[in-house]
N, C-alpha and C. Protein backbone atom coordinates (compact mmCIF):
# COMPACT_ATOMS: atom_id res chain seq x y z
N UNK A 1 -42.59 -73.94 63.21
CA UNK A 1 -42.88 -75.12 64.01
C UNK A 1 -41.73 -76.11 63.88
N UNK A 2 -41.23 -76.66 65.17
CA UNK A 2 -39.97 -77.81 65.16
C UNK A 2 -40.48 -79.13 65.24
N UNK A 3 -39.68 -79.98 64.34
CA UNK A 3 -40.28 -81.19 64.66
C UNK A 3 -39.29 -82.44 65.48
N UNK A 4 -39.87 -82.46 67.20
CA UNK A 4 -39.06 -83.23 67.82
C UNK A 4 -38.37 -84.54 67.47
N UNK A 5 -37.00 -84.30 67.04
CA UNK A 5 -35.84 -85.18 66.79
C UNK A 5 -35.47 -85.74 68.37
N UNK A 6 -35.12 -85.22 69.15
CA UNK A 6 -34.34 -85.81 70.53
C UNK A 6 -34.45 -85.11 71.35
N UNK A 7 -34.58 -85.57 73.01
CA UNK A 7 -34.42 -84.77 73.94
C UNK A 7 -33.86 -83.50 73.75
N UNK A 8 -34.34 -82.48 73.82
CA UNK A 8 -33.91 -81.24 73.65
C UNK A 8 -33.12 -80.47 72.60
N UNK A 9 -33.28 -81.17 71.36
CA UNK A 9 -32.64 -81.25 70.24
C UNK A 9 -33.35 -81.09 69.16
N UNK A 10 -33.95 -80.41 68.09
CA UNK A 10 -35.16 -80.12 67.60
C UNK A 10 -34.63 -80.23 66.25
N UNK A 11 -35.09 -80.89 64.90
CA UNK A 11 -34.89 -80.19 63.31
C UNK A 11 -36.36 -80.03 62.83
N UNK A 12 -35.98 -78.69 62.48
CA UNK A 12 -36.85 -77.64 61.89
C UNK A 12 -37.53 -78.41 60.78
N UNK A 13 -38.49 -77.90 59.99
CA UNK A 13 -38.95 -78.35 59.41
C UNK A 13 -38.13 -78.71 58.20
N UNK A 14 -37.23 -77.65 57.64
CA UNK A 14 -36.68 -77.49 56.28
C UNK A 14 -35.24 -78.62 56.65
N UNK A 15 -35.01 -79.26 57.66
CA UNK A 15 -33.77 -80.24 57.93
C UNK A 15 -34.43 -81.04 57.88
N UNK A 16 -35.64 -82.00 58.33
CA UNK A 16 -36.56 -82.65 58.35
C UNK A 16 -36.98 -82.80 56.87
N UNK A 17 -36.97 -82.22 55.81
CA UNK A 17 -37.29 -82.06 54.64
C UNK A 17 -36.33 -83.01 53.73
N UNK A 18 -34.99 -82.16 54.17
CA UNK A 18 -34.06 -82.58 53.66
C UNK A 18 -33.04 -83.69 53.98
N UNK A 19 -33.42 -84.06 55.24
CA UNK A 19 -32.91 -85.69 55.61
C UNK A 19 -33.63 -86.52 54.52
N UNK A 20 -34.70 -86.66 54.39
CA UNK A 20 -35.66 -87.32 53.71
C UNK A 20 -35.35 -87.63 52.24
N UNK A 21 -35.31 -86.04 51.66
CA UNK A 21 -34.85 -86.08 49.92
C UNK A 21 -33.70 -86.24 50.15
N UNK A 22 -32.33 -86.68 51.28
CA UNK A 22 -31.26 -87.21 50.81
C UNK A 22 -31.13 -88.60 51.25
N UNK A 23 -31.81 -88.72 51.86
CA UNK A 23 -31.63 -90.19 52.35
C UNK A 23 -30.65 -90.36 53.61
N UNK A 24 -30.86 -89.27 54.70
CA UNK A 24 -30.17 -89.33 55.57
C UNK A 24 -31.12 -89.52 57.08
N UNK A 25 -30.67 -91.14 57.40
CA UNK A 25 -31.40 -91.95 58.51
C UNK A 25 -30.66 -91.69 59.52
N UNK A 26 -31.22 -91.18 60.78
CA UNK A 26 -30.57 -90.67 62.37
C UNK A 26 -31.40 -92.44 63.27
N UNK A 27 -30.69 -92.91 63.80
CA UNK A 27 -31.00 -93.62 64.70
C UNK A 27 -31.04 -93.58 65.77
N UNK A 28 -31.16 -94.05 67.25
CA UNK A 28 -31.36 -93.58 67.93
C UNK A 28 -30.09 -93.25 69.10
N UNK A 29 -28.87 -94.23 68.82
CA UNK A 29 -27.70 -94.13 68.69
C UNK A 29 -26.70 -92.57 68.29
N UNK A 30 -27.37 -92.61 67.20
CA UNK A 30 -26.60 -91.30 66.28
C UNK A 30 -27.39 -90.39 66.73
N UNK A 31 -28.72 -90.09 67.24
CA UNK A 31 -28.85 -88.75 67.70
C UNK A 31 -28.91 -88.70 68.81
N UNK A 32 -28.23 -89.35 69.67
CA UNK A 32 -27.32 -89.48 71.12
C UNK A 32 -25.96 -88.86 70.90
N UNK A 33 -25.74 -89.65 69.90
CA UNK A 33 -23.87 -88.95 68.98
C UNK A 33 -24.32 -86.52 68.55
N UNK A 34 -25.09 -86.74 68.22
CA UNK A 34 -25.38 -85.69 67.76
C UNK A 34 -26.10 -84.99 69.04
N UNK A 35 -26.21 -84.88 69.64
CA UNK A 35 -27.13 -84.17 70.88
C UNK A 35 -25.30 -84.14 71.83
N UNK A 36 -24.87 -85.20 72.29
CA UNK A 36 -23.89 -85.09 72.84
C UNK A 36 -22.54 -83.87 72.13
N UNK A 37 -22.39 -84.03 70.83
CA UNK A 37 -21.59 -83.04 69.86
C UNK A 37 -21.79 -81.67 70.22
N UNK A 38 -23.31 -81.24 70.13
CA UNK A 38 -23.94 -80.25 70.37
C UNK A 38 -23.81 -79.64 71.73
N UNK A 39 -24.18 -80.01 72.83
CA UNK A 39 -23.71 -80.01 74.18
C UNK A 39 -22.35 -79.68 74.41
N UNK A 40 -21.57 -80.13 73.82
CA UNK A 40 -19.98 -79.80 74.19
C UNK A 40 -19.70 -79.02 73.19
N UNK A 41 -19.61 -78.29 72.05
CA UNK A 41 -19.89 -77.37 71.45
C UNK A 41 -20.23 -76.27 71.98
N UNK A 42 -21.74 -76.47 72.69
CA UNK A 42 -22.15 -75.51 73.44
C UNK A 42 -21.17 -74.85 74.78
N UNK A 43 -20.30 -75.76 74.99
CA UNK A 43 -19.98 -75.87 76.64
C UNK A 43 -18.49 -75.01 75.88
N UNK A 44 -18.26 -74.80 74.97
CA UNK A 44 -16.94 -73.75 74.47
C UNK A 44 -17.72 -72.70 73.87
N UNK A 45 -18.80 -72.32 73.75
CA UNK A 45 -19.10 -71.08 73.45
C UNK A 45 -20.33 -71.19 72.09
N UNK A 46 -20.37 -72.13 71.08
CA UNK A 46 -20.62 -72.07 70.07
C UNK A 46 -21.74 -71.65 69.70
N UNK A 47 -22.27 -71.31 68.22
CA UNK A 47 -23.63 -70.63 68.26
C UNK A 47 -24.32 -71.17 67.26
N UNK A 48 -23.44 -71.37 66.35
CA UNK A 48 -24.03 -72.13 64.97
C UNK A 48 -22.95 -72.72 64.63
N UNK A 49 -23.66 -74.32 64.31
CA UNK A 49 -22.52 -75.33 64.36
C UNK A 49 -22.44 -76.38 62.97
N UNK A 50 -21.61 -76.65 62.86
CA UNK A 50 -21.30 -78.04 62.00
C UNK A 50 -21.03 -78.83 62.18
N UNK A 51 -21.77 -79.92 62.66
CA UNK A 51 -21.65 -80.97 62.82
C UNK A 51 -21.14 -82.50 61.47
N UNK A 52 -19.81 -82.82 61.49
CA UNK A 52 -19.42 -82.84 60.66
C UNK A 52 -19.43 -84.44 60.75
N UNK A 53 -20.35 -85.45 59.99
CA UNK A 53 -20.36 -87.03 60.11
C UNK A 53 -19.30 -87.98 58.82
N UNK A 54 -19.21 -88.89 58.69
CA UNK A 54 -18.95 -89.58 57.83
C UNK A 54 -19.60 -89.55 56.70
N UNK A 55 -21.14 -89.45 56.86
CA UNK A 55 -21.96 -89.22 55.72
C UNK A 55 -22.63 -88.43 55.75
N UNK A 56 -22.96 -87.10 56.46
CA UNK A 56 -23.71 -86.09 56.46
C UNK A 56 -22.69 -84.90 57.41
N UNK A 57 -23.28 -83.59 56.63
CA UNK A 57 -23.35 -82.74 58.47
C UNK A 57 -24.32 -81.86 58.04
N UNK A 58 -24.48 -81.52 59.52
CA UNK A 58 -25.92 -81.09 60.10
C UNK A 58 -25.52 -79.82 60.80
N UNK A 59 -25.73 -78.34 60.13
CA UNK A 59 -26.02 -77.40 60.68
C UNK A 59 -26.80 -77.14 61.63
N UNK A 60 -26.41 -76.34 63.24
CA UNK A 60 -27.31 -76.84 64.40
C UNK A 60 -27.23 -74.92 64.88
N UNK A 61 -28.37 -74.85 65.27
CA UNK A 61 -28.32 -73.22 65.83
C UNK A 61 -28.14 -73.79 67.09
N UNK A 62 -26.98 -73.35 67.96
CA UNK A 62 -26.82 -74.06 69.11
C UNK A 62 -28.10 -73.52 70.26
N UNK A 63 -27.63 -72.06 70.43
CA UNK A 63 -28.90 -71.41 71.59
C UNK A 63 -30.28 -72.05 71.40
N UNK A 64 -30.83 -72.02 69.94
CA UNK A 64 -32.17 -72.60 69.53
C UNK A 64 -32.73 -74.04 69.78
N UNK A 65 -31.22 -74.90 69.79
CA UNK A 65 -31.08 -76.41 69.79
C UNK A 65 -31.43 -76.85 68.62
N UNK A 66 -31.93 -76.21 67.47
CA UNK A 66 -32.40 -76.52 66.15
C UNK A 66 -31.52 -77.17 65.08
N UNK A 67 -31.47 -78.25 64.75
CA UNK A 67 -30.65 -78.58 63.21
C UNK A 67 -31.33 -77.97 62.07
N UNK A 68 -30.45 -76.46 61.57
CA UNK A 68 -31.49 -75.68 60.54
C UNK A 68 -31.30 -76.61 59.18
N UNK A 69 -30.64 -77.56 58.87
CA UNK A 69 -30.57 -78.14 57.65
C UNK A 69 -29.43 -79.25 57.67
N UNK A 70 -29.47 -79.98 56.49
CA UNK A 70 -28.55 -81.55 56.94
C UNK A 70 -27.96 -81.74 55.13
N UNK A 71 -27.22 -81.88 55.61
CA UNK A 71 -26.20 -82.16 53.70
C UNK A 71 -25.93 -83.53 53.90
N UNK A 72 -25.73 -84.25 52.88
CA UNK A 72 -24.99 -85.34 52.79
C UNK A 72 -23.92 -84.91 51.81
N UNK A 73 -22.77 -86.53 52.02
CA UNK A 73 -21.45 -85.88 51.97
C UNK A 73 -21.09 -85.67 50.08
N UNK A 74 -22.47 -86.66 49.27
CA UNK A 74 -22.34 -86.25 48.35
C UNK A 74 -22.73 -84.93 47.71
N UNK A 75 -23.69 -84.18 48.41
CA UNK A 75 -23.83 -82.77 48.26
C UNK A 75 -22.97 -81.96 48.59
N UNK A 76 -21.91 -82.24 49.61
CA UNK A 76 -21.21 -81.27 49.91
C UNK A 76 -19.88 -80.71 48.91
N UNK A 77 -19.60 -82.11 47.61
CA UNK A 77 -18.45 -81.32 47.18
C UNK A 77 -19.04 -79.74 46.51
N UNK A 78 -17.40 -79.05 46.42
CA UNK A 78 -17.46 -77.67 46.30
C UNK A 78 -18.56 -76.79 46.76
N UNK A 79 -19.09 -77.46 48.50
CA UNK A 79 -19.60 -76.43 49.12
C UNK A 79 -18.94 -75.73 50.36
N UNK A 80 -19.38 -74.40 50.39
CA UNK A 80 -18.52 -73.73 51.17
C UNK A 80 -19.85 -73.33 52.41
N UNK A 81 -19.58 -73.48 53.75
CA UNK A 81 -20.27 -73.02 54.73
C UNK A 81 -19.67 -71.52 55.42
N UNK A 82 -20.84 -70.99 55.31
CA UNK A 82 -21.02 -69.67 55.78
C UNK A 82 -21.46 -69.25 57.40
N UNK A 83 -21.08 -68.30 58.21
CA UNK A 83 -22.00 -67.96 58.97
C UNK A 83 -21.83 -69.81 60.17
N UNK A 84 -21.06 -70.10 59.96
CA UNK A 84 -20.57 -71.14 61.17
C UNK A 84 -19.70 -71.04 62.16
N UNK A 85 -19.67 -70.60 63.62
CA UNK A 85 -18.51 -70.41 64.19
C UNK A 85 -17.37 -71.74 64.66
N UNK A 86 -18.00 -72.51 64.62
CA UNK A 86 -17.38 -74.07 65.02
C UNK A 86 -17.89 -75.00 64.41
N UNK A 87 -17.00 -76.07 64.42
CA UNK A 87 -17.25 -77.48 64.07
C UNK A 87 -17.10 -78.49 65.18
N UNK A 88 -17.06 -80.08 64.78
CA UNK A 88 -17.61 -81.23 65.33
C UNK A 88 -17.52 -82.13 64.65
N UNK A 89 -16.31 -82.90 64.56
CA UNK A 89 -15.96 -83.85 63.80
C UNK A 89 -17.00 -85.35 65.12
N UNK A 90 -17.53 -85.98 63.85
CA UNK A 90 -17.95 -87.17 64.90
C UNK A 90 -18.24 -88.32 63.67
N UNK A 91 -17.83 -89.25 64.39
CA UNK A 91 -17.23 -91.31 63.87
C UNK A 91 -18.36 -91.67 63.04
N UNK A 92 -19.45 -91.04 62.52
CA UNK A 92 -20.64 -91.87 62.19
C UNK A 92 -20.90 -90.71 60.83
């Protein structure tokens, strides 16, 4: 079951989980920023994405529209992403 984030833009339950236990707030702004990322991503081919923020990124199954999970940037040292064909650098 997805739980509606944005027009046509969905995080799963287990991203939804984990925004929460990191303390990562989407406004309504930023998931305009993030829906738009996704979209043009999509529009070069992409399938599973990284969406790469100032303080988070957000793994997105593009075909699905799903954000399968969300890091913040203090979780991310010495992590390595797998199984991503593209990225998405974006200002926020």
């Amino acid at each position: 079951m997805e739980i509606k984030a944005v027009e046509g833009l969905n995080f799963s339950k287990h991203a939804a989980k984990r925004s929460i236990e990191r303390g990562i707030t989407t406004d309504g702004q930023f998931k305009n920023v993030l829906e738009h990322a996704v979209d043009e991503a999509r529009k070069k081919g992409a399938k599973d994405l990284a969406v790469i923020g100032s303080q988070a990124v957000f793994v997105v199954n593009v075909p699905n529209n799903v954000v399968v999970t969300v890091m913040s940037r203090e979780d991310m040292k010495d992590r390595i992403f797998t199984n991503i064909d593209s990225a998405v650098l974006i200002p926020k």
